[in-house]
PDB file of N, CA and C in Angstrom:
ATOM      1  N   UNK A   1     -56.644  55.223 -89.051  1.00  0.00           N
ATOM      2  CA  UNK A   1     -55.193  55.309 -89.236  1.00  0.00           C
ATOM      3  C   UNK A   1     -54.503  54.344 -88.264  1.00  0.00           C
ATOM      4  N   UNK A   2     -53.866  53.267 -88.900  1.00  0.00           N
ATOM      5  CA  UNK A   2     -53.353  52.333 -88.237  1.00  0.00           C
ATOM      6  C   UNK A   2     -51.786  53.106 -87.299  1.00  0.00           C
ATOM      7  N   UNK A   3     -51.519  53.307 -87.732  1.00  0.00           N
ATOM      8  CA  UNK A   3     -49.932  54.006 -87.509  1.00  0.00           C
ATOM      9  C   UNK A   3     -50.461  55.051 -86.588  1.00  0.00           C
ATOM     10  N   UNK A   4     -51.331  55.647 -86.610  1.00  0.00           N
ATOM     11  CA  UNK A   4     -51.717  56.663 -85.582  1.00  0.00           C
ATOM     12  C   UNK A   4     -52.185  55.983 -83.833  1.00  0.00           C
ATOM     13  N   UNK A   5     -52.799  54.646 -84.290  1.00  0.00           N
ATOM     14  CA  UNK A   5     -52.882  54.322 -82.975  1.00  0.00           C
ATOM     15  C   UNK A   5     -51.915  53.206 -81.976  1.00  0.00           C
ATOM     16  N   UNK A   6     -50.780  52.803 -83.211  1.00  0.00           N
ATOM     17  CA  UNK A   6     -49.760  51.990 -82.756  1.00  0.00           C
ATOM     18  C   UNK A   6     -49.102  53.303 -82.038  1.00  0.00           C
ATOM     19  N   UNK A   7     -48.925  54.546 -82.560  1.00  0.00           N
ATOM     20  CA  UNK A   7     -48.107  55.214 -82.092  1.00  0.00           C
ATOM     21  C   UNK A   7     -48.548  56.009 -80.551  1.00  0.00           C
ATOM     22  N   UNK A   8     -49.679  55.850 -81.075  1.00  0.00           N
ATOM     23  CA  UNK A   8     -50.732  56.472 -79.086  1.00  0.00           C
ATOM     24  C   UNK A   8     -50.737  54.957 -77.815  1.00  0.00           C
ATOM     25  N   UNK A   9     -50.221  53.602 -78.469  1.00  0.00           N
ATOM     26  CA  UNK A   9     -50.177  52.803 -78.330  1.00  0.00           C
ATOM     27  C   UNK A   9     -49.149  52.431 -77.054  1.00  0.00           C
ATOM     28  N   UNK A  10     -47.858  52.726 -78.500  1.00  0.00           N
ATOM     29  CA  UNK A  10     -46.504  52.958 -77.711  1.00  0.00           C
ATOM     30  C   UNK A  10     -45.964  53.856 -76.613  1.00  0.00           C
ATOM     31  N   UNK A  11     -46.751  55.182 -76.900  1.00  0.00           N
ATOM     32  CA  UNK A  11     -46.521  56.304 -75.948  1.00  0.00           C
ATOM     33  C   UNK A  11     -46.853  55.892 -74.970  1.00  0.00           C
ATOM     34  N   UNK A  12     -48.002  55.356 -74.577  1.00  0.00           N
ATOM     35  CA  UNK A  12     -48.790  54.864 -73.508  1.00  0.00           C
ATOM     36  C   UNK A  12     -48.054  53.704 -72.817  1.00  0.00           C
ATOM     37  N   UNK A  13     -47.271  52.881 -73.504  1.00  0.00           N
ATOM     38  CA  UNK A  13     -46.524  51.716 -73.162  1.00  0.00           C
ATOM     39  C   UNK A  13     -45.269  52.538 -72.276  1.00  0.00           C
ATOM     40  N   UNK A  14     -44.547  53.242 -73.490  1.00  0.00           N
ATOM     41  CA  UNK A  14     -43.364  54.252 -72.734  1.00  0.00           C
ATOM     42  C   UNK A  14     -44.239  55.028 -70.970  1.00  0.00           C
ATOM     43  N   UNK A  15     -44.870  55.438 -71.092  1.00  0.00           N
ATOM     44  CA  UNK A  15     -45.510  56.610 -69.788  1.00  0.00           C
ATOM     45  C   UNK A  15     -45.316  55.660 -68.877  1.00  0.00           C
ATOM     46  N   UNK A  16     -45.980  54.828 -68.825  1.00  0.00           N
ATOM     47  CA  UNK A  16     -46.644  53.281 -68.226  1.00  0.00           C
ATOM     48  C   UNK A  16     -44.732  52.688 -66.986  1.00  0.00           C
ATOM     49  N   UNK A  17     -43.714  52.643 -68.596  1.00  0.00           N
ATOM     50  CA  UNK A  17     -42.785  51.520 -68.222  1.00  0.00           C
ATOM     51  C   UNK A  17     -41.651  52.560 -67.404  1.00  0.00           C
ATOM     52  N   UNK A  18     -41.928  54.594 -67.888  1.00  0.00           N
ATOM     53  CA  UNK A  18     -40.867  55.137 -66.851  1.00  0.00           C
ATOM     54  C   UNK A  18     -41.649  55.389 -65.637  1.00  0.00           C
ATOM     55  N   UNK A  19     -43.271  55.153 -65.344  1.00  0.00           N
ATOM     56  CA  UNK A  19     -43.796  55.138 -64.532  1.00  0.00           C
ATOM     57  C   UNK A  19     -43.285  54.151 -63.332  1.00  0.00           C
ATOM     58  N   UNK A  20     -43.759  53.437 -63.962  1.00  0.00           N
ATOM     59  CA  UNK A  20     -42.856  51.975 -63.218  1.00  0.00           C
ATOM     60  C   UNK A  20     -41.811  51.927 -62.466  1.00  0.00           C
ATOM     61  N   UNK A  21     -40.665  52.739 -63.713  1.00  0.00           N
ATOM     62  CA  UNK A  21     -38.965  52.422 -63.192  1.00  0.00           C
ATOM     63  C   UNK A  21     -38.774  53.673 -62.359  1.00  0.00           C
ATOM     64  N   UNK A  22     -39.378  54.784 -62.514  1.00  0.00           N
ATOM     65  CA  UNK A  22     -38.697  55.883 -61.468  1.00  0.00           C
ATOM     66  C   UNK A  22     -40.410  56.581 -61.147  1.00  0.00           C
ATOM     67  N   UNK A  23     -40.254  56.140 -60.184  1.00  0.00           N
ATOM     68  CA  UNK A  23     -41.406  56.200 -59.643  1.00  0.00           C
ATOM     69  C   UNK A  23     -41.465  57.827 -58.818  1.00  0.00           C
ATOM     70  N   UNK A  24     -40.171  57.687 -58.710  1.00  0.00           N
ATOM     71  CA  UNK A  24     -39.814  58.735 -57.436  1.00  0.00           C
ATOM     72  C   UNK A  24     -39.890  60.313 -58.484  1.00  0.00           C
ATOM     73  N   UNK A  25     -39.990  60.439 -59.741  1.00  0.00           N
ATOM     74  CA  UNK A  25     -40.050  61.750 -60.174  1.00  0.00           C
ATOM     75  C   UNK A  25     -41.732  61.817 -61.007  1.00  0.00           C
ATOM     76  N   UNK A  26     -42.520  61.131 -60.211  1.00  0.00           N
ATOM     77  CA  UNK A  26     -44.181  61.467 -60.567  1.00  0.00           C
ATOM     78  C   UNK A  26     -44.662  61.602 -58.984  1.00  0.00           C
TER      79      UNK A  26
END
């Protein structure tokens, strides 16, 4: 399932990029 792993893809991109920007609430 293509769409299934663009979408585990993106999530991972999102976690990743508020990881990044606010570091201070992980």
């Amino acid at each position: 399932m293509t769409w299934l792993a663009g979408l585990c893809a993106v999530g991972l991109f999102v976690y990743l990029f508020y990881a990044l920007v606010k570091p201070e609430r992980f």
